[in-house]
Protein backbone atom coordinates (compact mmCIF):
# COMPACT_ATOMS: atom_id res chain seq x y z
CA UNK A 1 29.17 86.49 121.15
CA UNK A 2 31.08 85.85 117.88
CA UNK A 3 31.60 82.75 116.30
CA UNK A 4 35.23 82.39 114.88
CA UNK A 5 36.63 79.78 112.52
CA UNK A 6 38.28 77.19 114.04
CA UNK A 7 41.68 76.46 111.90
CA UNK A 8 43.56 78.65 109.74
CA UNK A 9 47.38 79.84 108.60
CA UNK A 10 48.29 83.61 109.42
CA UNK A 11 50.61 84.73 107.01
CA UNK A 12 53.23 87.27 108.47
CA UNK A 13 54.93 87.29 105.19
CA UNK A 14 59.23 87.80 105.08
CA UNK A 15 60.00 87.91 109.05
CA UNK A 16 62.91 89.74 110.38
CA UNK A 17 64.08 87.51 113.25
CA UNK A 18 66.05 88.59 116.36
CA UNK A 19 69.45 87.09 114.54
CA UNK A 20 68.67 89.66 111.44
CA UNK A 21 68.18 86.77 109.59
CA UNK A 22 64.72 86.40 107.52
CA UNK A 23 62.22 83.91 107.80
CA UNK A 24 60.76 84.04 103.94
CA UNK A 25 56.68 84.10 103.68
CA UNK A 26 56.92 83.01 107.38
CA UNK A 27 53.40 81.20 108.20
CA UNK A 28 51.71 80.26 111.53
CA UNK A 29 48.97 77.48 111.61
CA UNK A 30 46.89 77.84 114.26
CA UNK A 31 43.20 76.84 116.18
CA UNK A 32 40.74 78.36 118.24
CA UNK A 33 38.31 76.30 120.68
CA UNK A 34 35.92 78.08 122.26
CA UNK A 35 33.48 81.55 121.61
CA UNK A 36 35.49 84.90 121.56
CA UNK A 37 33.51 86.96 123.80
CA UNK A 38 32.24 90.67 122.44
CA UNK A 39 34.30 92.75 125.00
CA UNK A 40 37.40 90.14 123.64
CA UNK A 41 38.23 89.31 127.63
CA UNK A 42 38.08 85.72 127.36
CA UNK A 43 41.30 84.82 125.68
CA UNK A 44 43.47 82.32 126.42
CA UNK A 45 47.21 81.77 124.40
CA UNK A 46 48.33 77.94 124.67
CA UNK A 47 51.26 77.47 122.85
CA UNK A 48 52.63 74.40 121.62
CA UNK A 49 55.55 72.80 123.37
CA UNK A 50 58.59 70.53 122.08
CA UNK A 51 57.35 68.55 119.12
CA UNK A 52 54.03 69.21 119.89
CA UNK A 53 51.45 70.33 117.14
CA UNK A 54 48.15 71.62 118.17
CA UNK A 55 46.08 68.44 117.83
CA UNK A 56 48.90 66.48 120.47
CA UNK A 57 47.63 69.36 123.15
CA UNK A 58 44.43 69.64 122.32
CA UNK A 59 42.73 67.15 124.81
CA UNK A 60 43.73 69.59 127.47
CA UNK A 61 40.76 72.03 126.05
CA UNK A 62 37.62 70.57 127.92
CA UNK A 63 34.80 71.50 130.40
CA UNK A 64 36.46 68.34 132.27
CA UNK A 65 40.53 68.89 131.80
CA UNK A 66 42.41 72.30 132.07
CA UNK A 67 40.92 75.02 129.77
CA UNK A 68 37.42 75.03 129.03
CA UNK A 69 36.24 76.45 125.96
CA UNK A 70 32.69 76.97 127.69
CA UNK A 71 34.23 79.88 129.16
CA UNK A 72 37.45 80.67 127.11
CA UNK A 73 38.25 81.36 123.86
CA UNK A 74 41.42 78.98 123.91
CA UNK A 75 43.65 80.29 120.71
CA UNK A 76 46.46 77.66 119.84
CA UNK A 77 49.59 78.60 117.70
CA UNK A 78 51.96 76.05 116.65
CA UNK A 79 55.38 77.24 117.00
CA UNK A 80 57.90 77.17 114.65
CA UNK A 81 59.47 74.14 113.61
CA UNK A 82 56.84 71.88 114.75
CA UNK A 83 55.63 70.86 110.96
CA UNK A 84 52.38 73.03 110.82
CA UNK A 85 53.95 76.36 110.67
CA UNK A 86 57.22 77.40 108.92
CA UNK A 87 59.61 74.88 109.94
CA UNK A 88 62.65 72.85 108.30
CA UNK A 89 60.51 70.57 106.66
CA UNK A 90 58.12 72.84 104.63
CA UNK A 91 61.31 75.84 104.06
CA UNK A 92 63.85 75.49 102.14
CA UNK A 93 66.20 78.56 103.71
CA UNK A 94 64.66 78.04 107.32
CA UNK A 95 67.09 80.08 109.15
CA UNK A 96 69.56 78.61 111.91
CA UNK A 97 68.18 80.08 114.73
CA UNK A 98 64.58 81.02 115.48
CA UNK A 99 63.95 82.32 118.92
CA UNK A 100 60.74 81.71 121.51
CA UNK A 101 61.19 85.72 121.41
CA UNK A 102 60.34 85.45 117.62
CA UNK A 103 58.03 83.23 118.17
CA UNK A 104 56.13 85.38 120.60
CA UNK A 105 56.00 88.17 118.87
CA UNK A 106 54.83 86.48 115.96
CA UNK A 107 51.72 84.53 118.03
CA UNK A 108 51.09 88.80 119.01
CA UNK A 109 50.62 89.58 115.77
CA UNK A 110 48.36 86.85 114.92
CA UNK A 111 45.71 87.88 117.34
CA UNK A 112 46.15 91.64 116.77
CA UNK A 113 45.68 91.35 113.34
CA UNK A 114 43.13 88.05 112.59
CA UNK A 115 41.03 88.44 115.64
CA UNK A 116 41.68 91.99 117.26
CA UNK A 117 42.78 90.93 120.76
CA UNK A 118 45.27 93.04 122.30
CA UNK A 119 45.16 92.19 125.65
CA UNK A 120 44.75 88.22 127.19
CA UNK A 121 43.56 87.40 130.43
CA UNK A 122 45.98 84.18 130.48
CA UNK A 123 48.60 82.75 128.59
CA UNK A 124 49.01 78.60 129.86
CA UNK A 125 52.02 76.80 128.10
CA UNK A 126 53.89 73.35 129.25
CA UNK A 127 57.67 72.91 128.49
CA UNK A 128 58.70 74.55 125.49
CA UNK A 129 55.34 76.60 125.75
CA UNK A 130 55.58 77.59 129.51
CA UNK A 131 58.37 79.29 128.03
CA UNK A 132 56.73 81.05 125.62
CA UNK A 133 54.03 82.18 128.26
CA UNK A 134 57.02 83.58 130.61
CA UNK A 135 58.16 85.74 126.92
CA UNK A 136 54.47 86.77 126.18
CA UNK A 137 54.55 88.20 129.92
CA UNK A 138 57.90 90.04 129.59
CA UNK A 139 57.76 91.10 126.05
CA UNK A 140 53.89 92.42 126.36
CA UNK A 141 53.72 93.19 130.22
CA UNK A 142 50.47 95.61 129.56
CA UNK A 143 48.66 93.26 127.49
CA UNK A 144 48.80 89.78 129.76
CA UNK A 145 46.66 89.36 132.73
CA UNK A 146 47.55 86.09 133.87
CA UNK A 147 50.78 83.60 132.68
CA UNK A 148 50.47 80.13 133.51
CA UNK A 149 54.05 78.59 133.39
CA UNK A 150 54.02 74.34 133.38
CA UNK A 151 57.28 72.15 134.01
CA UNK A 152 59.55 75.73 132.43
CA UNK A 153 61.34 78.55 133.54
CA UNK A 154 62.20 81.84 132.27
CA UNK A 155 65.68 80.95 131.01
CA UNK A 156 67.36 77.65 130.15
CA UNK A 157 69.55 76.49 132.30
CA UNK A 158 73.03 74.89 131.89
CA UNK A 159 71.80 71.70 133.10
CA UNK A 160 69.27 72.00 130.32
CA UNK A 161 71.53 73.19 127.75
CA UNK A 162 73.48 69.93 128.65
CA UNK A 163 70.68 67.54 127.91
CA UNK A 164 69.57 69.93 124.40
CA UNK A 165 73.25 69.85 123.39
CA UNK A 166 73.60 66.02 123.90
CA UNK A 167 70.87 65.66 121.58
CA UNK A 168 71.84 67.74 118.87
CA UNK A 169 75.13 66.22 119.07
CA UNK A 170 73.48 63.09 118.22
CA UNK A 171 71.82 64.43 115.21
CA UNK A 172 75.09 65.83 114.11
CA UNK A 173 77.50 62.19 114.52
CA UNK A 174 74.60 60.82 112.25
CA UNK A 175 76.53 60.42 108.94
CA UNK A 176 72.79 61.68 107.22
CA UNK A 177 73.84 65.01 108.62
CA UNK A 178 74.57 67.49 106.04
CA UNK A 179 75.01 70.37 108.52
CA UNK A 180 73.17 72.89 110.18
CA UNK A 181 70.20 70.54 111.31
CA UNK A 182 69.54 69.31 107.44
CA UNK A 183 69.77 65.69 106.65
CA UNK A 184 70.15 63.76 103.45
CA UNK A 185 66.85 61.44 104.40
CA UNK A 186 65.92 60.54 108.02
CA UNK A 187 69.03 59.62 110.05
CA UNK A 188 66.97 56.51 111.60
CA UNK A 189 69.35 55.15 113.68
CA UNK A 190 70.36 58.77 115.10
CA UNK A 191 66.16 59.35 115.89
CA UNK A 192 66.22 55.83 117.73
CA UNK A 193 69.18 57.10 120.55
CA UNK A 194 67.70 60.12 120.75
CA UNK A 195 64.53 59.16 121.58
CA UNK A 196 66.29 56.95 124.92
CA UNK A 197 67.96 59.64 125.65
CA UNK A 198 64.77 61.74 125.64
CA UNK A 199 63.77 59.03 127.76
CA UNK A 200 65.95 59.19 130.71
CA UNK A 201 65.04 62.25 131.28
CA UNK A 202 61.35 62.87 130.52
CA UNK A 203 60.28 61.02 133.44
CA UNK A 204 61.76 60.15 136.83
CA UNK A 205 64.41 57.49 138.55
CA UNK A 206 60.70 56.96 141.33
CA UNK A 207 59.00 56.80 137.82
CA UNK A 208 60.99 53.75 136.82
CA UNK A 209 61.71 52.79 139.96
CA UNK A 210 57.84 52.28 140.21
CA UNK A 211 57.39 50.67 136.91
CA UNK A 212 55.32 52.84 135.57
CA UNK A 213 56.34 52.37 132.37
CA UNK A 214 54.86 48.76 133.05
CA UNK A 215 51.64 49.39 134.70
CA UNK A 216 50.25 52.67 133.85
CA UNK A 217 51.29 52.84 130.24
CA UNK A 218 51.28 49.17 129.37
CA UNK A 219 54.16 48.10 128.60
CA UNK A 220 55.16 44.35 128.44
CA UNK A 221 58.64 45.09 129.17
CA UNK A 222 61.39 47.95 128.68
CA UNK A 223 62.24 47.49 125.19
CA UNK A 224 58.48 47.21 124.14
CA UNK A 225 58.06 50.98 126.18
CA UNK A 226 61.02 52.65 124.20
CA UNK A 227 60.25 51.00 121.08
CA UNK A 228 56.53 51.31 120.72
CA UNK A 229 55.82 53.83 123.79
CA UNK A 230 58.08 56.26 123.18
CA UNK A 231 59.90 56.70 120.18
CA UNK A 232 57.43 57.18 117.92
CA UNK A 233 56.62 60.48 119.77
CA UNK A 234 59.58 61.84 118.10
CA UNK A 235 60.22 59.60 114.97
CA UNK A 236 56.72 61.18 114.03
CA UNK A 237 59.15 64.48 113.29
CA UNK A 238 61.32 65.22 110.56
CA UNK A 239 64.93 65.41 112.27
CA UNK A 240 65.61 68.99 111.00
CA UNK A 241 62.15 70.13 112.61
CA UNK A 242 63.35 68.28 116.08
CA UNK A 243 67.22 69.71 115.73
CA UNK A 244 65.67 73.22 115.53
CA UNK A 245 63.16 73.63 117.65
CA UNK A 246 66.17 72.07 120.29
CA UNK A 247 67.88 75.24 119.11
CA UNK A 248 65.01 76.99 119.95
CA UNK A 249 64.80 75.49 123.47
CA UNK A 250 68.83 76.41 123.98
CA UNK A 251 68.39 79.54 123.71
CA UNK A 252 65.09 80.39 125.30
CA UNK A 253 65.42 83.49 127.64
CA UNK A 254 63.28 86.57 128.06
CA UNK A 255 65.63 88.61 129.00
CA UNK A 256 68.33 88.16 125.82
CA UNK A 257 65.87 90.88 123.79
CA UNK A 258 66.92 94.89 123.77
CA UNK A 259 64.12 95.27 126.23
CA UNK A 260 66.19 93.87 129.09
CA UNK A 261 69.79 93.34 127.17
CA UNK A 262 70.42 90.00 129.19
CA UNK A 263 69.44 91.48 132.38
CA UNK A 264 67.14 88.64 134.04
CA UNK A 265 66.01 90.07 137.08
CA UNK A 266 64.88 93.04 134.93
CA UNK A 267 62.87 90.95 133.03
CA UNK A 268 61.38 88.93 135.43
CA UNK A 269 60.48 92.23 137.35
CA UNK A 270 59.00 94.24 134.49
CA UNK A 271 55.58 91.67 134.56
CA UNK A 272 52.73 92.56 135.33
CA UNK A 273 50.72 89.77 135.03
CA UNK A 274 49.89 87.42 137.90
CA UNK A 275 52.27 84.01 137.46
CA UNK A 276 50.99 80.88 138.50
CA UNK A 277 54.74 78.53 138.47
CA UNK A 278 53.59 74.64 138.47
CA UNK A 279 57.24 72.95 138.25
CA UNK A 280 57.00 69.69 139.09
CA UNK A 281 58.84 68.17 142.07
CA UNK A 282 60.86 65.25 139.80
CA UNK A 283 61.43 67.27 137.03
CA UNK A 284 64.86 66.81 135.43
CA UNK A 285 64.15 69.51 132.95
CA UNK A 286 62.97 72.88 135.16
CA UNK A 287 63.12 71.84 138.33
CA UNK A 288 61.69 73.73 141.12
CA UNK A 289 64.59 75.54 142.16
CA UNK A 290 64.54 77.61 138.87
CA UNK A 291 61.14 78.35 139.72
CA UNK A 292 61.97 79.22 142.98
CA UNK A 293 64.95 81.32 142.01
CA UNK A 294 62.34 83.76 139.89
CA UNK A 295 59.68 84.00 142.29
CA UNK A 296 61.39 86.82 144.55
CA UNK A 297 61.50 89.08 141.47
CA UNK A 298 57.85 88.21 140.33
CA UNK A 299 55.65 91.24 141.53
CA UNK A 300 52.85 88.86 141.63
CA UNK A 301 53.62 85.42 141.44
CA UNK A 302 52.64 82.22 143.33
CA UNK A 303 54.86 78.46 143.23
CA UNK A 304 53.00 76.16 143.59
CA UNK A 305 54.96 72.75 142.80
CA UNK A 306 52.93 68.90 141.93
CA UNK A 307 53.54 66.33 143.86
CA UNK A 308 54.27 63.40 141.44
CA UNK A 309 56.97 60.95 140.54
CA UNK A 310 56.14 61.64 136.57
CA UNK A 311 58.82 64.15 136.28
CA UNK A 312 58.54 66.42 133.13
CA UNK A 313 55.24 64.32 132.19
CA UNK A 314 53.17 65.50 134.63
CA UNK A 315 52.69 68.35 133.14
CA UNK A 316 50.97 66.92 130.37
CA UNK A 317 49.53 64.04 132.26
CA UNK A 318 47.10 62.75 129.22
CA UNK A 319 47.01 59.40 131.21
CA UNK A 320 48.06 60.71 134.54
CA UNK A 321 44.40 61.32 136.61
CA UNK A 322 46.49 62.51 139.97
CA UNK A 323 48.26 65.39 138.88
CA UNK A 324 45.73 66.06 135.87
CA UNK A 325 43.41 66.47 139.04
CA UNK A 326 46.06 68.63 140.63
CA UNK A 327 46.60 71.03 137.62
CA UNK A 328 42.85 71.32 137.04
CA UNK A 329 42.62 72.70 140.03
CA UNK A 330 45.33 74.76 140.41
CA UNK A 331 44.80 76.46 136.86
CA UNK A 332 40.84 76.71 137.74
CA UNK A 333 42.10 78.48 141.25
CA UNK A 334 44.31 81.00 139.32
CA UNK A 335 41.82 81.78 136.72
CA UNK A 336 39.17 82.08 139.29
């Protein structure tokens, strides 16, 4: 067994993106938990998600949670945009659009080249970074054994692309908003809708209905939950890093490469790697019927939806025992 550092930055130096643009002395922060393995067959990609950096996920890596680094070597890359690698906030000329494709192939370079893995036996992502594991399967069929897809899909949908475009549209009425997803300073009062926004969607109507927001997450009322609950999940984010990792969200789809040239069921088709799908049943987001839609064309692929009233946040459910339980054991089953 080798012992690997456990933080670093992979420089991938000028990157041509999928646009043609370039991404100058592109960088991707990263961490490791875990002991790679001397055959290299204990790898595990978990990309970041919407906002997310790699210490927000973390707490899923444990012999007790979802991944445990007793028995993988759990490799975290923070996507683009998200602060940690290049984003907005830390490049000047950070190009318009930077797609999950781009960011894939990026995350495939960084264990080819610093640790010497070509081939995973899982990639688990939620949101933002279940897309991402649906690209690594379609962009590297050969070299993925198992994809783990949380609360995404394979595409964005148009009832997605409604919610992402609502709140990029708020970004843009901000009169801090000098165009293109860069700001003068912090457009404040812009962050504080979008957060609510954010919010009536992240979880769902049963979730309120329930008071949840009350009783599991202690809130003294709703103002108190949106104010000190939830917005500073996002307000924690520079505004140009949240409008463009949106963009990146908008246009996720792992078919819109020259491998498949838009052709979805192509895509989907062309893995080779088991897929686990774990929508989740209230999900306003991906909701299990865009699961469902892809599972005919999956040559080995199992849906297998939570049962929760959390919506979107069951996938992550940091302070959600039922469906952590649930996930635990569905990820632990698919592993095996």
């Amino acid at each position: 067994m080798t012992e690997l550092a456990d933080t670093g930055r992979f420089s991938l130096g000028d990157l041509t993106l999928q646009s043609g643009e370039i991404l100058r002395g592109a960088t991707l922060s990263w961490k490791t938990y875990g002991t790679l393995s001397r055959s290299r067959d204990n790898v595990v990609v978990y990309p970041t998600s919407y906002s997310a950096q790699h210490a927000d996920q973390e707490w899923l890596v444990a012999p007790d949670k979802v991944l445990d680094p007793m028995r993988w070597f759990v490799v975290i890359p923070d996507m683009f945009g998200n602060g940690l690698s290049s984003s907005p906030s830390n490049t000047p000329d950070y190009p318009a659009l930077v797609t999950t494709a781009d960011n894939v192939r990026a995350q495939k370079r960084l264990l080819t080249e610093v640790f010497g893995i070509d081939r995973v036996a899982g990639v688990y992502g939620f949101s933002m970074g279940a897309q991402q594991a649906y690209h690594w399967a379609a962009l590297f069929p050969q070299a993925v054994v198992r994809a783990i897809v949380v609360c995404g899909s394979a595409k964005t949908s148009v009832h997605n692309k409604v919610f992402l475009l609502s709140l990029l549209a708020t970004l843009e009425a901000a009169p801090e908003h000098l165009g293109g997803g860069r700001f003068s300073e912090e457009p404040k009062a812009a962050l504080r809708a979008f957060a609510r926004i954010y919010a009536g969607w992240a979880m769902s109507q049963d979730w309120y209905r329930a008071s949840l927001h009350l009783t599991a997450l202690g809130a003294h009322d709703l103002d108190d939950f949106l104010d000190h609950h939830w917005e500073p999940g996002f307000t924690r984010r520079t505004a140009a890093d949240l409008y463009a990792q949106a963009t990146t969200w908008l246009h996720s789809d792992i078919s819109a490469n020259d491998l498949y040239d838009g052709d979805l069921v192509r895509a989907l088709s062309a893995i080779e790697a088991r897929v686990l799908l774990l929508p989740a049943r209230t999900d306003l987001y991906f909701p299990v019927a865009d699961n469902a839609a892809e599972l005919p064309h999956l040559t080995q692929g199992e849906l297998r939806p939570i049962p929760t009233i959390w919506g979107h946040r069951a996938g992550s459910p940091g302070d959600n025992p039922a469906d952590l339980a649930f996930l635990r054991k569905a990820v632990a089953d698919w592993m095996g």
